[in-house]
PDB file of N, CA and C in Angstrom:
ATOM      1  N   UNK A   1      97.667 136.730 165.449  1.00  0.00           N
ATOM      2  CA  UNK A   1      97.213 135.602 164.668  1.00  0.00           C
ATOM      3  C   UNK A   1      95.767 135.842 164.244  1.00  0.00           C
ATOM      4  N   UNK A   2      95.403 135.378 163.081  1.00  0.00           N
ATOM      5  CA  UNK A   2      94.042 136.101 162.657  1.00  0.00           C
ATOM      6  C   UNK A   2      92.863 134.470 163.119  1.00  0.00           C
ATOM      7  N   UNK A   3      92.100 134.404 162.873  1.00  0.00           N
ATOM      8  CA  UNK A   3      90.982 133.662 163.139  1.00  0.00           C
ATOM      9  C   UNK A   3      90.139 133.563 161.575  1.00  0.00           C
ATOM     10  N   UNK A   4      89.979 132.320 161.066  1.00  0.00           N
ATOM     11  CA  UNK A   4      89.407 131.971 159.986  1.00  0.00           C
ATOM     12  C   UNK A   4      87.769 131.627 160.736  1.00  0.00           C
ATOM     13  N   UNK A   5      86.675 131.597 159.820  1.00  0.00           N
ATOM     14  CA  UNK A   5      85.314 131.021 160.573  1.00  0.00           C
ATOM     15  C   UNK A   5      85.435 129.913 160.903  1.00  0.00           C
ATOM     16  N   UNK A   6      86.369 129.064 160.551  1.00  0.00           N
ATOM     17  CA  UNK A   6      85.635 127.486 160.867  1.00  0.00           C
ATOM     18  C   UNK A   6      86.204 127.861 162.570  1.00  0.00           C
ATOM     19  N   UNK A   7      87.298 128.183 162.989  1.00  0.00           N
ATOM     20  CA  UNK A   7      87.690 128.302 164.106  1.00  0.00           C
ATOM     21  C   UNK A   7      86.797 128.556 165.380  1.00  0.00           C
ATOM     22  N   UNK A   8      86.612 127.942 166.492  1.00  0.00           N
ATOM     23  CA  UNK A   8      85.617 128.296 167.543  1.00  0.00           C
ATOM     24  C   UNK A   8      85.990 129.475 168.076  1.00  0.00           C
ATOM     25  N   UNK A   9      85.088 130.155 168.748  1.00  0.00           N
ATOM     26  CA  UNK A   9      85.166 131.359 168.956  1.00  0.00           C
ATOM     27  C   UNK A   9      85.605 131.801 169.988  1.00  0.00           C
ATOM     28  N   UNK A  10      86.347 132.349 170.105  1.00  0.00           N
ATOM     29  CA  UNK A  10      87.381 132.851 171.209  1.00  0.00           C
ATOM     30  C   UNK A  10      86.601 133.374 172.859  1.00  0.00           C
ATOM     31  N   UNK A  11      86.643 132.558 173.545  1.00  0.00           N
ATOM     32  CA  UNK A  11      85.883 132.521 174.801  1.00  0.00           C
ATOM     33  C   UNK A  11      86.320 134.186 175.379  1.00  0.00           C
ATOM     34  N   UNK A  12      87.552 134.496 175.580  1.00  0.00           N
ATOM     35  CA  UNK A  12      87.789 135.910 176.365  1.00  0.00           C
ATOM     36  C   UNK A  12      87.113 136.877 175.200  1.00  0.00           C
ATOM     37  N   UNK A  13      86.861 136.711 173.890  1.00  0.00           N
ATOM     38  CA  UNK A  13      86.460 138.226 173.105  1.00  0.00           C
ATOM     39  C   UNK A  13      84.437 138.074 173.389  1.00  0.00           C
ATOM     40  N   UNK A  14      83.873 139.303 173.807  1.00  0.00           N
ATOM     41  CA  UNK A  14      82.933 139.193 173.748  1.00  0.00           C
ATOM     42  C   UNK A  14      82.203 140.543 172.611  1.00  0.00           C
ATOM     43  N   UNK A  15      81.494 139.660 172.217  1.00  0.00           N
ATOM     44  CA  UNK A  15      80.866 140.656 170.839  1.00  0.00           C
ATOM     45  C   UNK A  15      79.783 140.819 170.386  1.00  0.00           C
ATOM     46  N   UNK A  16      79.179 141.381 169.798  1.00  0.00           N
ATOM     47  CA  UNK A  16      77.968 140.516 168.560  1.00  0.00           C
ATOM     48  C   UNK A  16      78.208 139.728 167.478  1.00  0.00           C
ATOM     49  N   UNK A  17      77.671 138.871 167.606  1.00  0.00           N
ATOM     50  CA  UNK A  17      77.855 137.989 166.324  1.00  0.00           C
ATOM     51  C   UNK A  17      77.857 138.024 164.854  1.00  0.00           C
ATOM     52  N   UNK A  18      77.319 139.279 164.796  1.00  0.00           N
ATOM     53  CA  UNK A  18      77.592 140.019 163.389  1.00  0.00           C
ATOM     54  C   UNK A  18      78.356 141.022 163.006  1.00  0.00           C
ATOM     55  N   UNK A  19      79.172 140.020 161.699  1.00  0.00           N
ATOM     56  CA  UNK A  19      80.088 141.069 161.137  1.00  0.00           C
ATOM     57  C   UNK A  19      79.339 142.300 160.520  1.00  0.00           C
ATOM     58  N   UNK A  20      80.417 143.680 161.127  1.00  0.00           N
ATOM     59  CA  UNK A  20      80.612 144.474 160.175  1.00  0.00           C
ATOM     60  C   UNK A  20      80.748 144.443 158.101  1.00  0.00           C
ATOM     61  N   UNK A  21      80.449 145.614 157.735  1.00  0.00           N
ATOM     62  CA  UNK A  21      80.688 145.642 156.257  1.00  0.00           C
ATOM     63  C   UNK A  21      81.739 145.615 156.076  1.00  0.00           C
ATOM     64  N   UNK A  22      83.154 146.566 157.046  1.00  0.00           N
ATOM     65  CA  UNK A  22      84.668 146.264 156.873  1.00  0.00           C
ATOM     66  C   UNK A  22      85.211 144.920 157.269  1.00  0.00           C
ATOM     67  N   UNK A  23      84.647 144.313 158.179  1.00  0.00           N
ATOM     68  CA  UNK A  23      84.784 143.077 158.358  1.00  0.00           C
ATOM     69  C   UNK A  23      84.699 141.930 157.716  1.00  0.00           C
ATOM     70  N   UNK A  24      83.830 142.299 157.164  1.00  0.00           N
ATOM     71  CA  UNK A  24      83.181 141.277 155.979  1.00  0.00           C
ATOM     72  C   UNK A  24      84.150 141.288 154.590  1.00  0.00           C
ATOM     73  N   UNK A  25      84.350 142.674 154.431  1.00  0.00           N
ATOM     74  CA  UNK A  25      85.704 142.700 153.444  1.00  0.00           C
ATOM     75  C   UNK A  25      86.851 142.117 153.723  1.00  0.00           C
ATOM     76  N   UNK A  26      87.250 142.302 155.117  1.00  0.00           N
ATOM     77  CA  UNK A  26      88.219 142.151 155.440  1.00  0.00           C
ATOM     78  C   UNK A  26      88.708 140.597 155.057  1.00  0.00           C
ATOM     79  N   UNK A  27      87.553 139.565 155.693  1.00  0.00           N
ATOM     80  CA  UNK A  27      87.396 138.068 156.060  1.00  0.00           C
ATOM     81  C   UNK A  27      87.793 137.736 154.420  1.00  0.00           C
ATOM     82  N   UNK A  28      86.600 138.104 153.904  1.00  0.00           N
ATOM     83  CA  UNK A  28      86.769 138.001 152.039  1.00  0.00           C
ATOM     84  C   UNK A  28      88.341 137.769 151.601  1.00  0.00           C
ATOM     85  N   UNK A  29      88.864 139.022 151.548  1.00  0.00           N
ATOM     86  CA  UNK A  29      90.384 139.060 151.442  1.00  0.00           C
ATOM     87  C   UNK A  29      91.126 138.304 152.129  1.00  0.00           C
ATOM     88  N   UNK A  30      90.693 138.228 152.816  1.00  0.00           N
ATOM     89  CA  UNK A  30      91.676 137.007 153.786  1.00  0.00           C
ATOM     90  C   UNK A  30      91.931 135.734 153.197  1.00  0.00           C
ATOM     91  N   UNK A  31      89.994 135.279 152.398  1.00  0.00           N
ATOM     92  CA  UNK A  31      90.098 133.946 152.129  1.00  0.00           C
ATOM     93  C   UNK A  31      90.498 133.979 151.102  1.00  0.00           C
ATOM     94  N   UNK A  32      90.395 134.981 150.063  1.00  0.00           N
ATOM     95  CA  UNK A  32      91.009 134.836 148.549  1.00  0.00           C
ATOM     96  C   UNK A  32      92.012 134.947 148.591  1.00  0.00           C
ATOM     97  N   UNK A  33      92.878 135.520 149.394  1.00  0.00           N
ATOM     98  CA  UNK A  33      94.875 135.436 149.468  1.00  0.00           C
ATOM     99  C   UNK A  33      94.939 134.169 150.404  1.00  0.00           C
ATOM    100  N   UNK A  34      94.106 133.513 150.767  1.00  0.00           N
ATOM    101  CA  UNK A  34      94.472 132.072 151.136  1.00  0.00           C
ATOM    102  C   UNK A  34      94.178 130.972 150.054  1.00  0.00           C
ATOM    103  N   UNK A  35      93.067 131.412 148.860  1.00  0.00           N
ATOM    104  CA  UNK A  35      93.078 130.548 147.925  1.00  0.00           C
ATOM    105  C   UNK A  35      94.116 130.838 147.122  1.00  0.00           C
ATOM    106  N   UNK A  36      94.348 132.350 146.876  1.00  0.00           N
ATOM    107  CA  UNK A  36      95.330 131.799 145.931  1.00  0.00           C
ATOM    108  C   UNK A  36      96.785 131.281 146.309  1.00  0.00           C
ATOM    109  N   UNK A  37      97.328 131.554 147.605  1.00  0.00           N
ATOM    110  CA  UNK A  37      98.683 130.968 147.657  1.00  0.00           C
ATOM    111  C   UNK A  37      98.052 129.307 147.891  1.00  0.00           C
ATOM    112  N   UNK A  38      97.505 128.799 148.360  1.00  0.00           N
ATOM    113  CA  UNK A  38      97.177 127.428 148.056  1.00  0.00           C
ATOM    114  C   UNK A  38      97.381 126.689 146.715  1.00  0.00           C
ATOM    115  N   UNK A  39      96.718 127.319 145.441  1.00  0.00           N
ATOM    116  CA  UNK A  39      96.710 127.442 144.171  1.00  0.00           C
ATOM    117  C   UNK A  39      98.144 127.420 144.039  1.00  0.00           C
ATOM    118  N   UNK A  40      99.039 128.799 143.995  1.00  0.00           N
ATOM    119  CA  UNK A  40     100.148 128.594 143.974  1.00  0.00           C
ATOM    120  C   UNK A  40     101.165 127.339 144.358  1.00  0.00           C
ATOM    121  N   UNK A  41     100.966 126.883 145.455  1.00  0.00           N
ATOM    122  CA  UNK A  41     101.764 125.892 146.206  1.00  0.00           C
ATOM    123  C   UNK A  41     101.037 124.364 144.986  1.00  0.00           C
ATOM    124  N   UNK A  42     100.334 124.754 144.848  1.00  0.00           N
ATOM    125  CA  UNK A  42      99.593 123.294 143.895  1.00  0.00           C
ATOM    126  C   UNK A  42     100.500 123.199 142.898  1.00  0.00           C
ATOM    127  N   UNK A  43     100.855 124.765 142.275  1.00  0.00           N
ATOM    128  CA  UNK A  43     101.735 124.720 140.495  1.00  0.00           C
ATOM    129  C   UNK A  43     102.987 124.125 141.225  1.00  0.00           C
ATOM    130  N   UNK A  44     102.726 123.027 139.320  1.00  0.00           N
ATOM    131  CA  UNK A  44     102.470 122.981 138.377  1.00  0.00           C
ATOM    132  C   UNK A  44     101.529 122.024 139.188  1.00  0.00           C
ATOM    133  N   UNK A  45      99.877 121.638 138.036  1.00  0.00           N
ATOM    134  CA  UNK A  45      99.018 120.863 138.925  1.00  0.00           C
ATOM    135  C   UNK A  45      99.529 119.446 138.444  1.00  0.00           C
ATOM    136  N   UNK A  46     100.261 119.077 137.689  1.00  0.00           N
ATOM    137  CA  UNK A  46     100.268 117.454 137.341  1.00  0.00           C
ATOM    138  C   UNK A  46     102.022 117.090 137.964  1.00  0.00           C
ATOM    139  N   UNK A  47     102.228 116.247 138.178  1.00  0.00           N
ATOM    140  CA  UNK A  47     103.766 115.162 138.475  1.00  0.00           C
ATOM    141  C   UNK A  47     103.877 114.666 137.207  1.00  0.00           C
ATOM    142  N   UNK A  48     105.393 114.433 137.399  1.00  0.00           N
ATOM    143  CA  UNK A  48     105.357 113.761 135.896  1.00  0.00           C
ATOM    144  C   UNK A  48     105.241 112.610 135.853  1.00  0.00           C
ATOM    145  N   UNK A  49     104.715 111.553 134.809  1.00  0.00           N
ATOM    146  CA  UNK A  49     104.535 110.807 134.471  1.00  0.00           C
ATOM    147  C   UNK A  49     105.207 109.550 135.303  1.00  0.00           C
ATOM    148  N   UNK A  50     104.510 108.461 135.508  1.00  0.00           N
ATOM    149  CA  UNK A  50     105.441 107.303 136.648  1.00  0.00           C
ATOM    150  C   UNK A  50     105.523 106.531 135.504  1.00  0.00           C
ATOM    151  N   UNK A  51     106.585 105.736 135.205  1.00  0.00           N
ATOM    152  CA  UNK A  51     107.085 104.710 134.134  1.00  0.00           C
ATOM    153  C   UNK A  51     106.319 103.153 134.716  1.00  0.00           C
ATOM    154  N   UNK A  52     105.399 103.001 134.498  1.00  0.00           N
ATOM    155  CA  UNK A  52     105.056 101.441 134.954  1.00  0.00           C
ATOM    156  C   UNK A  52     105.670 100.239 133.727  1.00  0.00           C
ATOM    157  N   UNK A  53     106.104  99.345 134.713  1.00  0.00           N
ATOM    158  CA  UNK A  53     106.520  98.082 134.051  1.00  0.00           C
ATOM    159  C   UNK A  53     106.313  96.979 134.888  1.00  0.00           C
ATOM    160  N   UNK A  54     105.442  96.651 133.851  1.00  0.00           N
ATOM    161  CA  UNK A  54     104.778  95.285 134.311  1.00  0.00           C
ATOM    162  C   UNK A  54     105.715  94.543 134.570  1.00  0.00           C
ATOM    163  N   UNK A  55     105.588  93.594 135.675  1.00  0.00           N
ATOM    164  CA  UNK A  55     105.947  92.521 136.112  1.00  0.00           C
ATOM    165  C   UNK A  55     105.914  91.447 135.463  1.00  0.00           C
ATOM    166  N   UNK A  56     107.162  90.618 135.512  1.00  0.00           N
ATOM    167  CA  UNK A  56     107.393  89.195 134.305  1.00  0.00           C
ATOM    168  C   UNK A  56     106.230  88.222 134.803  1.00  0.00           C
ATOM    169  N   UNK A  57     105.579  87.553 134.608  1.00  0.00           N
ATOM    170  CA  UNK A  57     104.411  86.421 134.289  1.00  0.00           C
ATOM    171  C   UNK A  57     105.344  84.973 135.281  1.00  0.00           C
ATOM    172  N   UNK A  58     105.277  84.680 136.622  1.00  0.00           N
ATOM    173  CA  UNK A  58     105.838  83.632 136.818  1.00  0.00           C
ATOM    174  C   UNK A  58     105.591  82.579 135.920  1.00  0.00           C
ATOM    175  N   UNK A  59     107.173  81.630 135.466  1.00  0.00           N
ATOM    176  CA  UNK A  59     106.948  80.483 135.172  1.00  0.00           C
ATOM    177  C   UNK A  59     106.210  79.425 135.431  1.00  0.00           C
TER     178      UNK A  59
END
């Protein structure tokens, strides 16, 4: 399972806190194939149209 940043940081991995340059690519790619299937799942961006009809005016 991969780890996005917002995620807290995994207590058993111990590290430095700074990414690598492959790392840094890596994360990148990660988030842009998460924007775009997001994007995807959005198409088409509009619903169609809801038919409103007003309600008759009580007597």
């Amino acid at each position: 399972m991969s780890r996005d940043r917002k995620d807290p940081p995994d207590p058993t991995e111990e590290r430095d806190a700074r990414e690598t340059l492959q790392e840094r690519r890596e994360r990148k790619q990660h988030e842009s194939e998460n924007h775009d299937e997001a994007l995807e799942e959005t198409f088409p961006a509009s619903d169609p149209v809801s038919p409103f009809v007003p309600a008759k005016t009580p007597d």
